[in-house]
Protein backbone atom coordinates (compact mmCIF):
# COMPACT_ATOMS: atom_id res chain seq x y z
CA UNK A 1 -24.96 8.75 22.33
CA UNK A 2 -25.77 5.89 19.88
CA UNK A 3 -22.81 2.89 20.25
CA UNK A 4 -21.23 2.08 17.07
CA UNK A 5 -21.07 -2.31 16.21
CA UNK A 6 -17.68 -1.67 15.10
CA UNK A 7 -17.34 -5.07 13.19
CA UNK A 8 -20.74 -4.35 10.93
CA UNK A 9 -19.79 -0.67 10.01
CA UNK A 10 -16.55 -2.06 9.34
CA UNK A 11 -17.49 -4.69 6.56
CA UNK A 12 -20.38 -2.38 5.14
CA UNK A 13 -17.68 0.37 4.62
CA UNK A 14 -15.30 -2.29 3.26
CA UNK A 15 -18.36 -3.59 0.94
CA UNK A 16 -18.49 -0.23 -0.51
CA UNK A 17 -15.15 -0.04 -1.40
CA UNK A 18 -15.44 -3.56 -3.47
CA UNK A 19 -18.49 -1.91 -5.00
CA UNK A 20 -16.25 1.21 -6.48
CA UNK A 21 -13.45 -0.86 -7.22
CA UNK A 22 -11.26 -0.15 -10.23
CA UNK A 23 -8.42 -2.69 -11.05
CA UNK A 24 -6.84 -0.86 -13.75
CA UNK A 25 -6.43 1.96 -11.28
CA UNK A 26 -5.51 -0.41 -8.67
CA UNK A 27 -2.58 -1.51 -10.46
CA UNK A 28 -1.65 2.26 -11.23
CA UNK A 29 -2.16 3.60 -7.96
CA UNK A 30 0.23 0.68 -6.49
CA UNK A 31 3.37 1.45 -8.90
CA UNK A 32 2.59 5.22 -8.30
CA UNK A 33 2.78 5.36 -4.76
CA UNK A 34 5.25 2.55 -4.39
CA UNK A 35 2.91 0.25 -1.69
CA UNK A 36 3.26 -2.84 -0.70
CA UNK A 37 -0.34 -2.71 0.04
CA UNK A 38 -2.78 -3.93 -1.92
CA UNK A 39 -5.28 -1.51 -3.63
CA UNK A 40 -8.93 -1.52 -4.66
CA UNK A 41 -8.46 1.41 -7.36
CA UNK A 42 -11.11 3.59 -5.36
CA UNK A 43 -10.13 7.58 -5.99
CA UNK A 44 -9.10 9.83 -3.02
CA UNK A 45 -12.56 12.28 -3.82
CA UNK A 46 -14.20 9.07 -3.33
CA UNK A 47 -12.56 7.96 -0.28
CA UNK A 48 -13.30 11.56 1.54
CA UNK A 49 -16.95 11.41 -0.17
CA UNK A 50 -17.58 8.19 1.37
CA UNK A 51 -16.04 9.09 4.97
CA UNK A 52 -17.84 12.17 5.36
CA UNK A 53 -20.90 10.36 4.31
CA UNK A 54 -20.77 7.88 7.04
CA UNK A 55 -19.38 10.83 9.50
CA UNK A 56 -22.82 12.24 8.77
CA UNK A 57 -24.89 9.46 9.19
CA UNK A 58 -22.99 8.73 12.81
CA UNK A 59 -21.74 12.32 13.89
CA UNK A 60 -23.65 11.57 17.30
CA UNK A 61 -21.61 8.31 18.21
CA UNK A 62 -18.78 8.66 20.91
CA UNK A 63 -15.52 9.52 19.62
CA UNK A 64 -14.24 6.48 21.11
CA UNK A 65 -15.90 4.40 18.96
CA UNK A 66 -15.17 6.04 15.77
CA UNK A 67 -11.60 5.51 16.53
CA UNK A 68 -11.99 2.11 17.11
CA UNK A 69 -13.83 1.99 14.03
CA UNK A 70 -10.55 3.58 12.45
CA UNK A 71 -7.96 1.37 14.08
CA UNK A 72 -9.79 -1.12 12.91
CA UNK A 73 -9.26 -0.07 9.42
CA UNK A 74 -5.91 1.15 10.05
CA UNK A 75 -5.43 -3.32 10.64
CA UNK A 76 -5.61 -4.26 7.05
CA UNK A 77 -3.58 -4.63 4.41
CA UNK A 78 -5.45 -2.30 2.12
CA UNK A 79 -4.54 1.08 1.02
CA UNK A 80 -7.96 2.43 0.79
CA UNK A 81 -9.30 0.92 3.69
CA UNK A 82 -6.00 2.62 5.79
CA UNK A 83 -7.43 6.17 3.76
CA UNK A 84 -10.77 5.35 5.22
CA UNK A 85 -9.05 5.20 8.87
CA UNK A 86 -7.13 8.44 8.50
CA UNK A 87 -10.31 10.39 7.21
CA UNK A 88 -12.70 9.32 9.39
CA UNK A 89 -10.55 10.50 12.32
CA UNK A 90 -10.15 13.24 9.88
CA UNK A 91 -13.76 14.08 10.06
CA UNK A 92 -13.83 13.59 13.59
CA UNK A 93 -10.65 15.74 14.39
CA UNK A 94 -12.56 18.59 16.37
CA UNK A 95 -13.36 16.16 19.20
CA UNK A 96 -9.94 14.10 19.32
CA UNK A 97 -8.43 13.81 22.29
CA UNK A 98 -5.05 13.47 24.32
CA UNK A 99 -6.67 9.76 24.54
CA UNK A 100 -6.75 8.87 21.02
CA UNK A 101 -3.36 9.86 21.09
CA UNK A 102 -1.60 6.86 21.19
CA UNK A 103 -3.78 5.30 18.30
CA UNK A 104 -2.49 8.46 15.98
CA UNK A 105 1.38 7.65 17.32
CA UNK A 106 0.88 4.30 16.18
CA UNK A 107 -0.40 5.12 12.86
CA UNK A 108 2.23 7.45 12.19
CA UNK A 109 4.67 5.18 13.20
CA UNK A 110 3.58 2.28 11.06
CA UNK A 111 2.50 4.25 7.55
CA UNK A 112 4.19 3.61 4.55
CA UNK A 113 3.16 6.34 2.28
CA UNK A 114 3.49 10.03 1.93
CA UNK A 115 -0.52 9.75 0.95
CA UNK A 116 -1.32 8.42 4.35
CA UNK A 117 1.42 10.14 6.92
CA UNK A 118 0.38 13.89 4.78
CA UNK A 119 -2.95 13.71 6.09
CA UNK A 120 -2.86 12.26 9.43
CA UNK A 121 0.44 15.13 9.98
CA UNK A 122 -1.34 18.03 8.97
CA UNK A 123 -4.99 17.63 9.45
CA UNK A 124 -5.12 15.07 12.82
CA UNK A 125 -2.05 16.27 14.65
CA UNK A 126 -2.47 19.56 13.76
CA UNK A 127 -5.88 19.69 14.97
CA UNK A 128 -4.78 18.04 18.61
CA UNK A 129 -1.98 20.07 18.51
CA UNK A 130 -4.24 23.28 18.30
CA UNK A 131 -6.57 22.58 20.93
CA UNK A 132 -3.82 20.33 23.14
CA UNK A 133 -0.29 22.42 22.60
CA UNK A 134 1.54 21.90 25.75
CA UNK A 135 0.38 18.27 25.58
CA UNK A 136 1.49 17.55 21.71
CA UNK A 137 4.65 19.64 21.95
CA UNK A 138 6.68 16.93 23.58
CA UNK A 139 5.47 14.53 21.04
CA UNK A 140 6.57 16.50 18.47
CA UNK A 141 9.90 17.27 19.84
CA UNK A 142 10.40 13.69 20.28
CA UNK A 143 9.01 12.48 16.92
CA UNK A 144 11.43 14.64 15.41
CA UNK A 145 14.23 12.86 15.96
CA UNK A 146 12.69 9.40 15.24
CA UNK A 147 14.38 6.55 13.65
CA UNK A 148 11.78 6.41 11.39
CA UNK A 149 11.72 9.52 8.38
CA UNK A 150 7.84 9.16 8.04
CA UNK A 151 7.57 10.31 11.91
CA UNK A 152 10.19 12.79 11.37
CA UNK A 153 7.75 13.94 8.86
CA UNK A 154 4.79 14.39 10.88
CA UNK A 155 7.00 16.72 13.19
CA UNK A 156 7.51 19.15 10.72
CA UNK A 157 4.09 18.93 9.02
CA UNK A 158 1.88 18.94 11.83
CA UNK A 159 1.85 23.12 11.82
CA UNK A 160 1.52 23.41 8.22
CA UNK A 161 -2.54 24.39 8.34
CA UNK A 162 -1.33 26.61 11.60
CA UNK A 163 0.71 28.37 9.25
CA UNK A 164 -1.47 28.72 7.10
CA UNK A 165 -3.62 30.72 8.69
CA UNK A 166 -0.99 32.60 9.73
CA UNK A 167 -0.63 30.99 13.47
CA UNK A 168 1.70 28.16 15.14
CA UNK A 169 4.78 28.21 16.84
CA UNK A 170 7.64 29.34 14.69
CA UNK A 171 10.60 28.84 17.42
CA UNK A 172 9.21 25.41 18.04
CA UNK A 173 9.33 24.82 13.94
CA UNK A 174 13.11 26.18 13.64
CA UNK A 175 13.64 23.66 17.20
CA UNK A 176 12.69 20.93 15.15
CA UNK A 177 14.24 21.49 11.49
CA UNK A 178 17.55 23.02 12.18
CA UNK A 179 19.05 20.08 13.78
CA UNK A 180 18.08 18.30 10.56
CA UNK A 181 20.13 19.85 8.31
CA UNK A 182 23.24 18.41 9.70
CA UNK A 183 21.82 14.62 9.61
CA UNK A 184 20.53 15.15 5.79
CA UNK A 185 24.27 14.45 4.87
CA UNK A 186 24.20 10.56 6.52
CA UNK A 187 20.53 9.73 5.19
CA UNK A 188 19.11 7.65 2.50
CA UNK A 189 17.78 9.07 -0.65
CA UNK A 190 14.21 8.72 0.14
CA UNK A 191 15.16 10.73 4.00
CA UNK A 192 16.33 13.41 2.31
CA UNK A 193 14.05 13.89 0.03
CA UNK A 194 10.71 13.68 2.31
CA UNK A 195 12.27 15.54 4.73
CA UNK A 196 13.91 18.25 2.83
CA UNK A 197 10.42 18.55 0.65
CA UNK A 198 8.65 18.92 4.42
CA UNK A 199 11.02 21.65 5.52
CA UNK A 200 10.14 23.63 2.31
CA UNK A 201 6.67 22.93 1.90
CA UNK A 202 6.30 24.20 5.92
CA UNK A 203 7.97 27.28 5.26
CA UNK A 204 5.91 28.01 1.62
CA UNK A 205 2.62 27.90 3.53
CA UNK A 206 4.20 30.66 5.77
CA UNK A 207 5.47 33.03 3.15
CA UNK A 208 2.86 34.81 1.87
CA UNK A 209 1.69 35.51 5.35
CA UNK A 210 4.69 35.84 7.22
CA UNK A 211 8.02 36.21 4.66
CA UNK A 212 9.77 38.31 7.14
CA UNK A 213 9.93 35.24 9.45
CA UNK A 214 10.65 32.65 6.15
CA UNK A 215 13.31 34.87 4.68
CA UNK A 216 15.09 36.00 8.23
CA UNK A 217 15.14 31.78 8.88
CA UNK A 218 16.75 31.35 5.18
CA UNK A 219 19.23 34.33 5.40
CA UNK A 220 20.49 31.97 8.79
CA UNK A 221 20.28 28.97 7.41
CA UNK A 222 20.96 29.18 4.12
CA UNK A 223 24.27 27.67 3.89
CA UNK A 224 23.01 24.46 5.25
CA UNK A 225 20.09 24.24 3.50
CA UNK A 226 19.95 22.10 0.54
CA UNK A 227 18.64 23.31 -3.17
CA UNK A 228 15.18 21.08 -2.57
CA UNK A 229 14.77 23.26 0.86
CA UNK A 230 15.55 26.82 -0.40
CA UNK A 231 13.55 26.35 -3.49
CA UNK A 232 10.09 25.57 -2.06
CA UNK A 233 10.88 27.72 1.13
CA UNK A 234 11.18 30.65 -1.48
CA UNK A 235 8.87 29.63 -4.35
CA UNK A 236 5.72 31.94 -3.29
CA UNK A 237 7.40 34.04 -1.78
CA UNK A 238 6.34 37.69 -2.91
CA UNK A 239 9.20 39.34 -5.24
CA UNK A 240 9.83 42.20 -2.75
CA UNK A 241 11.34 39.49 -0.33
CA UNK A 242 13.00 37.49 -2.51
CA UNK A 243 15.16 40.68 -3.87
CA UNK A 244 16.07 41.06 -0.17
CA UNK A 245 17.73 37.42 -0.36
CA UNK A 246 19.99 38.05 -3.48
């Protein structure tokens, strides 16, 4: 396998960035998503375009390196250099392992933004967590009750694309949430709202598939769910199964 010089792939991804800069959109993008980061105005089809670019160009270097390459990233003070990090371990998720784990913990423990934590919940711990259950499950458990909302997050997202496709580990998704609904009432604004719009958003992707599951969970939990919750939990769910909850 070719070895990656970390420190030159670095810079010439970084130069590409400066080369699609937009400032205007830069300025936008910061108020938008509330960063105290500062942004080169590069668009998120961009940012995927350009990591699965360089994924192609170096899908035979060691896994290793790559995520050195995306720690490296993950260093700077740059939103879309940060987006780089997350999707090229994105692109690389098939052949994470338990070892990059810690690197991923990290991450999720030092985002900032719903438009990093999303992807790295759904798409990088999801993946691990589908080839490496027994392993991630503790992590989960113990992310999920975290200090920190963001990680707290990542617990309850990281089956979404499980469900999805109409897999995962329901128990282990109702041994994580329900012990949230209590703590909702002592949170800040911006807990309740992530979290709450995580809960729903988890249980949406399961109800076309499986609404007997999503509306048997509601019927249970319903009184201690808040409107947010019960509102995207129910939203696609078909009208057969909605009549069933009144």
């Amino acid at each position: 396998m070719a070895l990656l010089d970390v420190a030159h792939e670095r810079s010439h991804l970084i130069d590409q960035l400066r080369q699609q800069s937009d400032p205007a959109r830069a300025v936008s993008e910061k108020k938008y998503l509330k960063s105290d980061l500062n942004f080169h105005g590069v668009t998120v089809p961009k940012l995927h375009a350009l990591a699965k670019a360089w994924y192609k160009a170096h899908k035979d270097a060691p896994v290793e390196d790559i995520a050195a390459l995306a720690q490296s990233l993950w260093q700077s003070d740059w939103h879309e250099e940060r987006s780089l990090a997350v999707f090229l371990l994105e692109e690389t998720a098939n052949r994470l392992t338990l070892d990059q784990l810690p690197l991923i913990e990290r991450m999720i423990h030092e985002v900032n933004t719903w438009a990093h934590l999303d992807e790295i919940a759904v798409h990088i711990v999801g993946a691990l967590l589908a080839r490496e259950p027994q392993a991630v499950r503790p992590y989960l458990l113990k992310w999920a009750t975290d200090a920190n909302f963001w990680v707290r997050r990542t617990a309850i997202l990281a089956q979404n694309a499980h469900f999805r496709r109409n897999e995962g580990d329901f128990a282990l998704f109702e041994q994580i949430v329900t012990p949230m609904f209590d703590e909702g009432k002592v949170w800040s604004a911006d807990e309740r709202f992530f979290i709450r719009k995580a809960v729903g958003w988890a249980l949406r992707e399961l109800a076309t598939r499986r609404p007997d599951l999503v509306v048997d969970f509601v019927q249970r939990q319903r009184g201690r769910m808040s409107g947010l919750n019960l509102r995207e939990a129910t939203r696609k769910l078909p009208d057969e199964w909605k009549q069933r909850l009144g």
